[in-house]
C-alpha atoms as a PDB file:
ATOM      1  CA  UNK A   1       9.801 128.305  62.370  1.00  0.00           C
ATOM      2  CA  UNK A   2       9.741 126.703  58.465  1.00  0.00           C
ATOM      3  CA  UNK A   3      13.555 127.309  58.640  1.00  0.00           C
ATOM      4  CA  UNK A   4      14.240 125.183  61.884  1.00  0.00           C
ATOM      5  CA  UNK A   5      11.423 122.521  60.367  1.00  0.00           C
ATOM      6  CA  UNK A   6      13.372 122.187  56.973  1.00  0.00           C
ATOM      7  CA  UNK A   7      17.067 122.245  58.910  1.00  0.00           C
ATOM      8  CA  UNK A   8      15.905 119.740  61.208  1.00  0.00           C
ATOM      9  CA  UNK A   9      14.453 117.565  58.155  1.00  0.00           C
ATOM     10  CA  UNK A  10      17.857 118.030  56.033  1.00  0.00           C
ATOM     11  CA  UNK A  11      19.843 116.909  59.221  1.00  0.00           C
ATOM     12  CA  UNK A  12      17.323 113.809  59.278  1.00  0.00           C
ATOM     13  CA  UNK A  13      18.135 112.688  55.723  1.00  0.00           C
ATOM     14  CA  UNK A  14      21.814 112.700  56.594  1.00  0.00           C
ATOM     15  CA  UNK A  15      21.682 111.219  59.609  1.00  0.00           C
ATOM     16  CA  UNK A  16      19.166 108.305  57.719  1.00  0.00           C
ATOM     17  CA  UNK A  17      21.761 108.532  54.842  1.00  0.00           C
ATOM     18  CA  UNK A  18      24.860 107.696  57.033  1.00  0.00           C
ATOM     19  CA  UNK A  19      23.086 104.984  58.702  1.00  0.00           C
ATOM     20  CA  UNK A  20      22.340 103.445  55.822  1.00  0.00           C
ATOM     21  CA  UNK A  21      25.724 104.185  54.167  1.00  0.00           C
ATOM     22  CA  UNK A  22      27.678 102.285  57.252  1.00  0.00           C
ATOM     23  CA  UNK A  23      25.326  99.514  57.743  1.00  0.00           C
ATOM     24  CA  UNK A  24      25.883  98.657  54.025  1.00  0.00           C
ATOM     25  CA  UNK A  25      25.148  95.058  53.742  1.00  0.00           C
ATOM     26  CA  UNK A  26      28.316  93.167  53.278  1.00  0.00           C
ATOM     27  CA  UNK A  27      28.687  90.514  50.419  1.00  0.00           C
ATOM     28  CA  UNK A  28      31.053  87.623  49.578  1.00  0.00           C
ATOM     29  CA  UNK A  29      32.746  89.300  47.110  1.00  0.00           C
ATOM     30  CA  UNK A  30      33.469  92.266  48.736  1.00  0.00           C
ATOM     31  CA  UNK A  31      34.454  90.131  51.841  1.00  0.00           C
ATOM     32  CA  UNK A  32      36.792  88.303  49.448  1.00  0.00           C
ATOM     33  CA  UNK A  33      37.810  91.392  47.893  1.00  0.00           C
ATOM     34  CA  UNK A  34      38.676  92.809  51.251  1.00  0.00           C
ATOM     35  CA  UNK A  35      41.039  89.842  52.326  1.00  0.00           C
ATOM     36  CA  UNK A  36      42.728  90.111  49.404  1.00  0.00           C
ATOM     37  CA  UNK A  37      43.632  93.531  50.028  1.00  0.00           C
ATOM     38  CA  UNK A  38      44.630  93.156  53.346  1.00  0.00           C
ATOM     39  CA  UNK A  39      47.537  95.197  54.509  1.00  0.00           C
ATOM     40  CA  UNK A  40      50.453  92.703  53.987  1.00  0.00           C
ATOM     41  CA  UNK A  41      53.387  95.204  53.625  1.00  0.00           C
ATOM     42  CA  UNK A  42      55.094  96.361  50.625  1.00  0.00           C
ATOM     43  CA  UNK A  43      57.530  93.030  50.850  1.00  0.00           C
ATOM     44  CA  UNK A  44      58.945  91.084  54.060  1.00  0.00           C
ATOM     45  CA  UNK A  45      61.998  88.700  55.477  1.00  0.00           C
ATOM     46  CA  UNK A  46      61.245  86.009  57.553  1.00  0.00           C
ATOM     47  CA  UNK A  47      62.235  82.818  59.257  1.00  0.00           C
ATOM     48  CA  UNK A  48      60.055  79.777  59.835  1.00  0.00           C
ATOM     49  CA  UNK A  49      60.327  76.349  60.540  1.00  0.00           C
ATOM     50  CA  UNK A  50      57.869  73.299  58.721  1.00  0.00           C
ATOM     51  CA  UNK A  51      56.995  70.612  60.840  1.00  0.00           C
ATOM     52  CA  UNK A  52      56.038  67.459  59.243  1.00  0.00           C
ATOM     53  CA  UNK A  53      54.213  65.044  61.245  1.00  0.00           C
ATOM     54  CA  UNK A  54      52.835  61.572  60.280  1.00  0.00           C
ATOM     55  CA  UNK A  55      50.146  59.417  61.422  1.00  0.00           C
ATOM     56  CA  UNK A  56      52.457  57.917  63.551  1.00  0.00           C
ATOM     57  CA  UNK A  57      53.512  61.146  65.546  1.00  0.00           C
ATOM     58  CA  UNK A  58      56.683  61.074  63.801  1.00  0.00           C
ATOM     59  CA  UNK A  59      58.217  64.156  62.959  1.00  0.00           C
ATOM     60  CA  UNK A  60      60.431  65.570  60.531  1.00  0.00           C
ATOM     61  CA  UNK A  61      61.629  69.531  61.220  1.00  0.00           C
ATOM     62  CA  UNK A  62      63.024  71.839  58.054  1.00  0.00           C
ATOM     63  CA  UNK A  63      63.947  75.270  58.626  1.00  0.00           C
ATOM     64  CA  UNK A  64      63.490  77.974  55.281  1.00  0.00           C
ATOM     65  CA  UNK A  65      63.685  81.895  54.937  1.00  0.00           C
ATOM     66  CA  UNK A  66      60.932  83.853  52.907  1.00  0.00           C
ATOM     67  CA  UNK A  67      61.532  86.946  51.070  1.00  0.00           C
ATOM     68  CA  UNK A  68      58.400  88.551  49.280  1.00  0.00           C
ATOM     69  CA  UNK A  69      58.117  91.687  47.515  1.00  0.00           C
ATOM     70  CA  UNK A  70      55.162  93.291  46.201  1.00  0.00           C
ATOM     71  CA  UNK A  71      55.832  95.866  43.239  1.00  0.00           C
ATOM     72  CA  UNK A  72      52.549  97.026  40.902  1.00  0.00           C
ATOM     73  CA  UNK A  73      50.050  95.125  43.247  1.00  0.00           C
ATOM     74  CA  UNK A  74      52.016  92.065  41.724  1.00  0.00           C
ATOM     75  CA  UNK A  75      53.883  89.981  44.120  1.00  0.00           C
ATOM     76  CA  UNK A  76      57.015  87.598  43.883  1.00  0.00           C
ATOM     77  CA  UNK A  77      58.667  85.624  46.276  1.00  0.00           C
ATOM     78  CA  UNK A  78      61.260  83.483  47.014  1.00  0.00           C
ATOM     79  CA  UNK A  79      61.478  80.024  49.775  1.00  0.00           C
ATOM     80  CA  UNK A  80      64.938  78.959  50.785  1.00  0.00           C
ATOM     81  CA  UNK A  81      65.411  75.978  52.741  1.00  0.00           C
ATOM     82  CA  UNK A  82      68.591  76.033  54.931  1.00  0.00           C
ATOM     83  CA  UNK A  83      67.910  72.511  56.893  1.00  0.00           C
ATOM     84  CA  UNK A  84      68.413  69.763  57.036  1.00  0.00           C
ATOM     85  CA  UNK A  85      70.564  68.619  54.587  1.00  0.00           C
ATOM     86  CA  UNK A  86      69.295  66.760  52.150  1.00  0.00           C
ATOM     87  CA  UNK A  87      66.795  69.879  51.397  1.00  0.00           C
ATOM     88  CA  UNK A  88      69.233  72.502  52.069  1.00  0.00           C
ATOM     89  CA  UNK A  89      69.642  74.492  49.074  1.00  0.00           C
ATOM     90  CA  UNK A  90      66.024  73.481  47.548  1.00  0.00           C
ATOM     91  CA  UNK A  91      64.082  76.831  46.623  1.00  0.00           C
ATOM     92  CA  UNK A  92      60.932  78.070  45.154  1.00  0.00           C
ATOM     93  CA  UNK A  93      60.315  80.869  43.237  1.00  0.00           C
ATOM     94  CA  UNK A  94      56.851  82.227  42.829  1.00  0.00           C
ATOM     95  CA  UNK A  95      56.138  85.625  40.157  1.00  0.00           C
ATOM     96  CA  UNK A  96      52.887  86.649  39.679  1.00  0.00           C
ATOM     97  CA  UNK A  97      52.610  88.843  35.766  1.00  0.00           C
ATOM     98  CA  UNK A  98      50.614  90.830  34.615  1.00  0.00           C
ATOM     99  CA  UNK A  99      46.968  89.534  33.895  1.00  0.00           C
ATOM    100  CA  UNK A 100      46.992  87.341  36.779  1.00  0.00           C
ATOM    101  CA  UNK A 101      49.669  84.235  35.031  1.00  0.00           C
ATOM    102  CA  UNK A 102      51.388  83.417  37.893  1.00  0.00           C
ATOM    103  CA  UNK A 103      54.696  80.943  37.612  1.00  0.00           C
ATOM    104  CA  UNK A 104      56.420  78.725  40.052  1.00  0.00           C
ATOM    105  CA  UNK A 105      59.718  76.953  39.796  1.00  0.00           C
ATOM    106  CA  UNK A 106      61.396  74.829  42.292  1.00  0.00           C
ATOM    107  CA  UNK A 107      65.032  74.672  42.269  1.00  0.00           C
ATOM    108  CA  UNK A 108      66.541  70.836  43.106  1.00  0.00           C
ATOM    109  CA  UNK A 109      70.709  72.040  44.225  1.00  0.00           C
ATOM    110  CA  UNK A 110      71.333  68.106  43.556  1.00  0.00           C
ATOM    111  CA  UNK A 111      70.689  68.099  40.572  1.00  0.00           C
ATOM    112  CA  UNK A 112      71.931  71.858  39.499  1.00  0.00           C
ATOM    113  CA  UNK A 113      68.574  72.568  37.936  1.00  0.00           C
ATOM    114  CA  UNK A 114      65.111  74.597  37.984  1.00  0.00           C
ATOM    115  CA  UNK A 115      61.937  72.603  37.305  1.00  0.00           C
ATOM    116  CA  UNK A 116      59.020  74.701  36.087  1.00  0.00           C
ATOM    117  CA  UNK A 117      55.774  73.605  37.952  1.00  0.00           C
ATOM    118  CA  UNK A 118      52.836  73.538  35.222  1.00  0.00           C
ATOM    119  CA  UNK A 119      49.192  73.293  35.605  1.00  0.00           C
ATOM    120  CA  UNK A 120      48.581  70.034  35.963  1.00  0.00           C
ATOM    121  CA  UNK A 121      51.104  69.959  38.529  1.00  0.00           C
ATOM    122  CA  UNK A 122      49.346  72.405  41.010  1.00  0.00           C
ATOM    123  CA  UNK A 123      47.590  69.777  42.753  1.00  0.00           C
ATOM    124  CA  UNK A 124      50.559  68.004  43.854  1.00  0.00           C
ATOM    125  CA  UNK A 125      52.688  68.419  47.292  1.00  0.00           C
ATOM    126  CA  UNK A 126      54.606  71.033  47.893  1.00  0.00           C
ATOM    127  CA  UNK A 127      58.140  69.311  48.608  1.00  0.00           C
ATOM    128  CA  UNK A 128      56.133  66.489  50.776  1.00  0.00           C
ATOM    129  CA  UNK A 129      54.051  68.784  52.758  1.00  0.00           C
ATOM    130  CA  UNK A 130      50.497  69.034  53.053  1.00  0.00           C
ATOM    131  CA  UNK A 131      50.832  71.620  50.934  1.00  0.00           C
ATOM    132  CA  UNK A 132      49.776  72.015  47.636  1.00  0.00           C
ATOM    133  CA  UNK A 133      51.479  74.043  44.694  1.00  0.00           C
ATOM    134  CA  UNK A 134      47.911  75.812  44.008  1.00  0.00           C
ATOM    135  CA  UNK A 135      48.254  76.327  48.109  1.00  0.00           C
ATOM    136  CA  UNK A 136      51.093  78.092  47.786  1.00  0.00           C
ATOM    137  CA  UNK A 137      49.801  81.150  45.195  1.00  0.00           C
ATOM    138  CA  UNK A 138      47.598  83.515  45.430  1.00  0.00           C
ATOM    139  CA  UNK A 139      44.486  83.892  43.200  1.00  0.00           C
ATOM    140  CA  UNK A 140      42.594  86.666  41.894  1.00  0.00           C
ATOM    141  CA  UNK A 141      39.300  87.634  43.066  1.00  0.00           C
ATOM    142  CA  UNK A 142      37.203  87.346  39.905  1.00  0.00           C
ATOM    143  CA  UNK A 143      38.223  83.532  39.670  1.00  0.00           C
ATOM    144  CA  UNK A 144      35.625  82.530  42.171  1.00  0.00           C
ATOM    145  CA  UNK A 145      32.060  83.169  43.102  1.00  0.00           C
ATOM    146  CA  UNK A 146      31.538  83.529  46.475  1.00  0.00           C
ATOM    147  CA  UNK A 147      28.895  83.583  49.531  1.00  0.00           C
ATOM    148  CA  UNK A 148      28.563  84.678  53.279  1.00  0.00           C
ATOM    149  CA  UNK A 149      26.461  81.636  55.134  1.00  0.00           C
ATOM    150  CA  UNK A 150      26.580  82.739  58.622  1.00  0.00           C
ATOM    151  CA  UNK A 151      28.881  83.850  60.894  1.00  0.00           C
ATOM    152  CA  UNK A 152      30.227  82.028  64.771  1.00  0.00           C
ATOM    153  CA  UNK A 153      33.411  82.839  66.520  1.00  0.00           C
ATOM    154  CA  UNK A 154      36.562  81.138  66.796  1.00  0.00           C
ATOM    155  CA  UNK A 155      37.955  81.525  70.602  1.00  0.00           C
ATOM    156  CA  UNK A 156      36.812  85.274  70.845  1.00  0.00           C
ATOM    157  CA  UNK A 157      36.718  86.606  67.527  1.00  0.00           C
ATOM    158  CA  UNK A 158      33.826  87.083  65.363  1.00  0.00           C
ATOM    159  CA  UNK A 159      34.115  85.712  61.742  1.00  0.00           C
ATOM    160  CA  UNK A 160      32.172  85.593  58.826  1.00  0.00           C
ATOM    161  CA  UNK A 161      31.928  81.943  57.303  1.00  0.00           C
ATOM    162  CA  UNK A 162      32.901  82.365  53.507  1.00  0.00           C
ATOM    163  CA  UNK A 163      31.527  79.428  51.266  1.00  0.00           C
ATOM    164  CA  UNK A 164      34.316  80.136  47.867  1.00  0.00           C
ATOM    165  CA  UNK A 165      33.705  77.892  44.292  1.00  0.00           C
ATOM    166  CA  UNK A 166      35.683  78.224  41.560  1.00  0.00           C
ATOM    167  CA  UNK A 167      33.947  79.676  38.015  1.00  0.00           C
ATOM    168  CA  UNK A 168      33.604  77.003  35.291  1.00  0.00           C
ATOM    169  CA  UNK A 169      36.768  76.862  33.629  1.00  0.00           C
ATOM    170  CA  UNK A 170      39.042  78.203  36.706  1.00  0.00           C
ATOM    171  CA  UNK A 171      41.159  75.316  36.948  1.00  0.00           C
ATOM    172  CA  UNK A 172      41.330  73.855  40.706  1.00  0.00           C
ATOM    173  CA  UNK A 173      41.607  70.641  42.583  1.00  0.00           C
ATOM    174  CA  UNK A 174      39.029  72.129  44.586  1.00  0.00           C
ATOM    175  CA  UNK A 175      35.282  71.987  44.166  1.00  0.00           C
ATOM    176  CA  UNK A 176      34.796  74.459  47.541  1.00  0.00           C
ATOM    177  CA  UNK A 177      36.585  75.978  50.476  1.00  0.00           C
ATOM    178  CA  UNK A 178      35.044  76.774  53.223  1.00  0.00           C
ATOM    179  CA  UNK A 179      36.504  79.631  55.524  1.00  0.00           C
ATOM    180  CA  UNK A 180      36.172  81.353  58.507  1.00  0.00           C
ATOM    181  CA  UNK A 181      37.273  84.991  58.246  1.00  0.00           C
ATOM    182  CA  UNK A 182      38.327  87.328  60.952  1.00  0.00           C
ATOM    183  CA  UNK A 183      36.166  90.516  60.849  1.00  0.00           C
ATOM    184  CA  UNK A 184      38.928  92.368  62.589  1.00  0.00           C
ATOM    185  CA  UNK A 185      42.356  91.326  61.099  1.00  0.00           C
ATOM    186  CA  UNK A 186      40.390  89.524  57.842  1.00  0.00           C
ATOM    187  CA  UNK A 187      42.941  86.488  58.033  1.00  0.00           C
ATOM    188  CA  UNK A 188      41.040  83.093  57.206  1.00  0.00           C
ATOM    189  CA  UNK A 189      41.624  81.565  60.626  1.00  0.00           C
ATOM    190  CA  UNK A 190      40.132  78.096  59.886  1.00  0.00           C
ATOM    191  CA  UNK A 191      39.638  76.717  56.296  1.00  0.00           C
ATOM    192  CA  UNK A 192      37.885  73.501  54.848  1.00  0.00           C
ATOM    193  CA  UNK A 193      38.812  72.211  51.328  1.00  0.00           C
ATOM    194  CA  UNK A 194      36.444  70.044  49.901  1.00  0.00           C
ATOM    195  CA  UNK A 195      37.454  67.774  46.917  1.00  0.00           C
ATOM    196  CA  UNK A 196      35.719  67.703  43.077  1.00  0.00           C
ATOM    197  CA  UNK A 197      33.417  64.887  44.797  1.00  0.00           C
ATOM    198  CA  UNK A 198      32.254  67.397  47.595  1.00  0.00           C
ATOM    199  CA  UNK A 199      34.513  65.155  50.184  1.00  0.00           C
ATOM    200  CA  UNK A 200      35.841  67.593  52.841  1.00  0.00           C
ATOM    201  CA  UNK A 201      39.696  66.416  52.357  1.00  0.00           C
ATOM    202  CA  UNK A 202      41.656  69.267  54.403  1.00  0.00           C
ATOM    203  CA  UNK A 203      41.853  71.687  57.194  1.00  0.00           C
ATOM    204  CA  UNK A 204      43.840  75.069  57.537  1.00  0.00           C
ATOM    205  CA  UNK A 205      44.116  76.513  60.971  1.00  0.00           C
ATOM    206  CA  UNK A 206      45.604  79.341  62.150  1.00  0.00           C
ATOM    207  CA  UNK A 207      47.101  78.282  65.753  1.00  0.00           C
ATOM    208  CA  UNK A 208      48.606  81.826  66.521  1.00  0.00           C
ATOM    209  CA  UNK A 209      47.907  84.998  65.154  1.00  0.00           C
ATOM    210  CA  UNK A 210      50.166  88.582  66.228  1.00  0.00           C
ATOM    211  CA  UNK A 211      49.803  91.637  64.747  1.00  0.00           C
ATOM    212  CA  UNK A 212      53.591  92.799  63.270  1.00  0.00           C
ATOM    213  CA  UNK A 213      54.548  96.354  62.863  1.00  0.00           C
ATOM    214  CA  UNK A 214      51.040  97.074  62.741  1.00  0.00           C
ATOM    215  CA  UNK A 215      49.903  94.249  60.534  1.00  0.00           C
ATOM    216  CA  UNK A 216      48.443  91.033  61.450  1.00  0.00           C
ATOM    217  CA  UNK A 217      50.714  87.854  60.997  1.00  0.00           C
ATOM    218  CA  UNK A 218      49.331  84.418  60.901  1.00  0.00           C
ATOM    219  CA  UNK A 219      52.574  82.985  63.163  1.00  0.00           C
ATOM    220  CA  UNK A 220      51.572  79.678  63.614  1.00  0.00           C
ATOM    221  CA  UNK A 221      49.422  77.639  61.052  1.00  0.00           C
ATOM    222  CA  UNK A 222      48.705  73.598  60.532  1.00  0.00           C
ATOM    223  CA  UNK A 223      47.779  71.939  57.483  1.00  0.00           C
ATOM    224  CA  UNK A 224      46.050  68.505  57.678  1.00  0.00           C
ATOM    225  CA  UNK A 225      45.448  65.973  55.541  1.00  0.00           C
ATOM    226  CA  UNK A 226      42.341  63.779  56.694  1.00  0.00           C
ATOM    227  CA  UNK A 227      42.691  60.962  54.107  1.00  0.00           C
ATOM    228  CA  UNK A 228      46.014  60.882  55.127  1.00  0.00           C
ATOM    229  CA  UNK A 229      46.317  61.333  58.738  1.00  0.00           C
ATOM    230  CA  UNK A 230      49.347  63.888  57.898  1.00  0.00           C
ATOM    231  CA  UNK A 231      50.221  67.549  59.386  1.00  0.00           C
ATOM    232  CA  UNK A 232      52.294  70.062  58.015  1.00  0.00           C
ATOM    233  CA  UNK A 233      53.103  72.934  60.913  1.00  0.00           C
ATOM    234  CA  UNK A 234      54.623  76.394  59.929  1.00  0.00           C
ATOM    235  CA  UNK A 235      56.055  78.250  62.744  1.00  0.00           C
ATOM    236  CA  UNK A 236      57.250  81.543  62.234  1.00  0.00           C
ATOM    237  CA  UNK A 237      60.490  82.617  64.178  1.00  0.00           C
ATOM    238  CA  UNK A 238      61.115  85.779  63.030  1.00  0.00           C
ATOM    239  CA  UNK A 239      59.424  88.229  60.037  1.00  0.00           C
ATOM    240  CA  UNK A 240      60.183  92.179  59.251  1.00  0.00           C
ATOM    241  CA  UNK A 241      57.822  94.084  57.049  1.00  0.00           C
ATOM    242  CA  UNK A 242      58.359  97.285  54.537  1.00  0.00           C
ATOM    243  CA  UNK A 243      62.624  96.596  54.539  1.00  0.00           C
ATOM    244  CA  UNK A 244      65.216  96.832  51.837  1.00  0.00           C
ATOM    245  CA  UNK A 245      64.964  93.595  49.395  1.00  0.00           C
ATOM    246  CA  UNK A 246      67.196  93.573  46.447  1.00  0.00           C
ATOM    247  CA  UNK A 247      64.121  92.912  43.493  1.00  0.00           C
ATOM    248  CA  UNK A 248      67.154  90.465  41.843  1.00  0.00           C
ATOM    249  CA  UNK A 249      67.481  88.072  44.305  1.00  0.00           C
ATOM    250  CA  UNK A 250      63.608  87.431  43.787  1.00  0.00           C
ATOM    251  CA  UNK A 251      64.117  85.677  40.312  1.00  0.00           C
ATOM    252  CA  UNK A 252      65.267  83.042  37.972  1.00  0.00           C
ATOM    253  CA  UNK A 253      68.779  83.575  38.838  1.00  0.00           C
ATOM    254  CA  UNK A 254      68.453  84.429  42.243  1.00  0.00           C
ATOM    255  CA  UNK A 255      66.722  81.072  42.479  1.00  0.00           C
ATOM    256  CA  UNK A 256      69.679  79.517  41.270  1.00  0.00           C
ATOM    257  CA  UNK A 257      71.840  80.953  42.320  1.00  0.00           C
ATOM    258  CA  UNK A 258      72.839  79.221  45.556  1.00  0.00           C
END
């Protein structure tokens, strides 16, 4: 009878200790963590279309192709625009090195030359989009400190709400960003960006989400600038994952090479 007693109190720990393992309380830096980590494929091809649109409801329509390759958990890619044409030709090259320095050049065809973008540059637009350079790369983890403040749902999806602040000395135009994260997919499906004043100054949404080859795919996403009453929509048309890219057109002379 002591055997069943002590069998039955061993299979009570575990049970207690698998509880407790899988309701481990989840924190913003493991949340972070997570969406950083998110399956994203080992590099992709794809097709998308920017929609600029002022306060007017005018709007201006540019087609580019995207390739991206990650190799070492570092990741490079590449922006082509194809249309219309006095941006045809324009490209942007993004490599992230080792120990997290991560460079950007854009490539002007007019003028037959590469301009590297530098820090104090990062802040700026993103060939007139809504857009920012420091938008458009991705940053590592340990930059930031970060906090879970509650949790709603956006349509029917249940998110986490992710308050992110960069560590003194990070440099960032940002003093917050505010995000609601997907607790299935872990894509930021709505995200605030707050100014070094506090000022809430712009809004990320993802309009369409589809999961790819197995991997979620933000395929519609606007970018809006309250102060200036501007949108900037990116509207995939057409993305493969894990295919053949040739590592050499993702560089300096790949860039320029147009």
């Amino acid at each position: 009878m002591k055997r069943f007693k002590s069998l039955g109190y061993i299979i009570f720990v575990l049970v207690i200790f698998s509880f407790s393992a899988t309701a481990e309380e989840m924190t913003g830096k493991k949340l972070a963590q997570r969406v950083f980590d998110r399956d994203r494929g080992e590099n992709s091809v794809s097709a998308s279309q920017m929609v600029l649109v002022n306060k007017k409801g005018n709007k201006r329509v540019r087609l580019f192709v995207n390739k991206r390759l990650m190799e070492d958990n570092l990741e490079r890619q590449i922006i082509r625009f194809t249309s219309p044409a006095e941006i045809d030709g324009t490209g942007f090259l993004t490599i992230e090195k080792p120990g997290w320095e991560t460079e950007q050049f854009l490539f002007l065809p007019a003028l037959r030359r590469t301009r590297r973008i530098v820090s104090s540059q990062k802040s700026h637009r993103f060939v007139n989009s809504d857009f920012t350079y420091e938008d458009m790369e991705r940053h590592p983890v340990d930059n930031y400190t970060y906090k879970i403040i509650g949790s709603q749902k956006v349509g029917n999806l249940d998110c986490y709400t992710l308050e992110t602040r960069p560590k003194k000395g990070i440099n960032s135009q940002y003093s917050m960003i505010q995000s609601l994260i997907s607790k299935q997919s872990l894509v930021a499906l709505f995200t605030k960006y707050f100014d070094k004043k506090g000022k809430h100054i712009k809004t990320l949404k993802v309009l369409k989400l589809d999961e790819v080859q197995g991997i979620w795919t933000e395929s519609t996403v606007s970018m809006e600038d309250l102060k200036k009453a501007h949108k900037t929509y990116i509207k995939l048309e057409d993305i493969t994952y894990n295919t053949d890219i040739d590592k050499d057109l993702i560089s300096r002379k790949g860039l320029e090479n147009y």
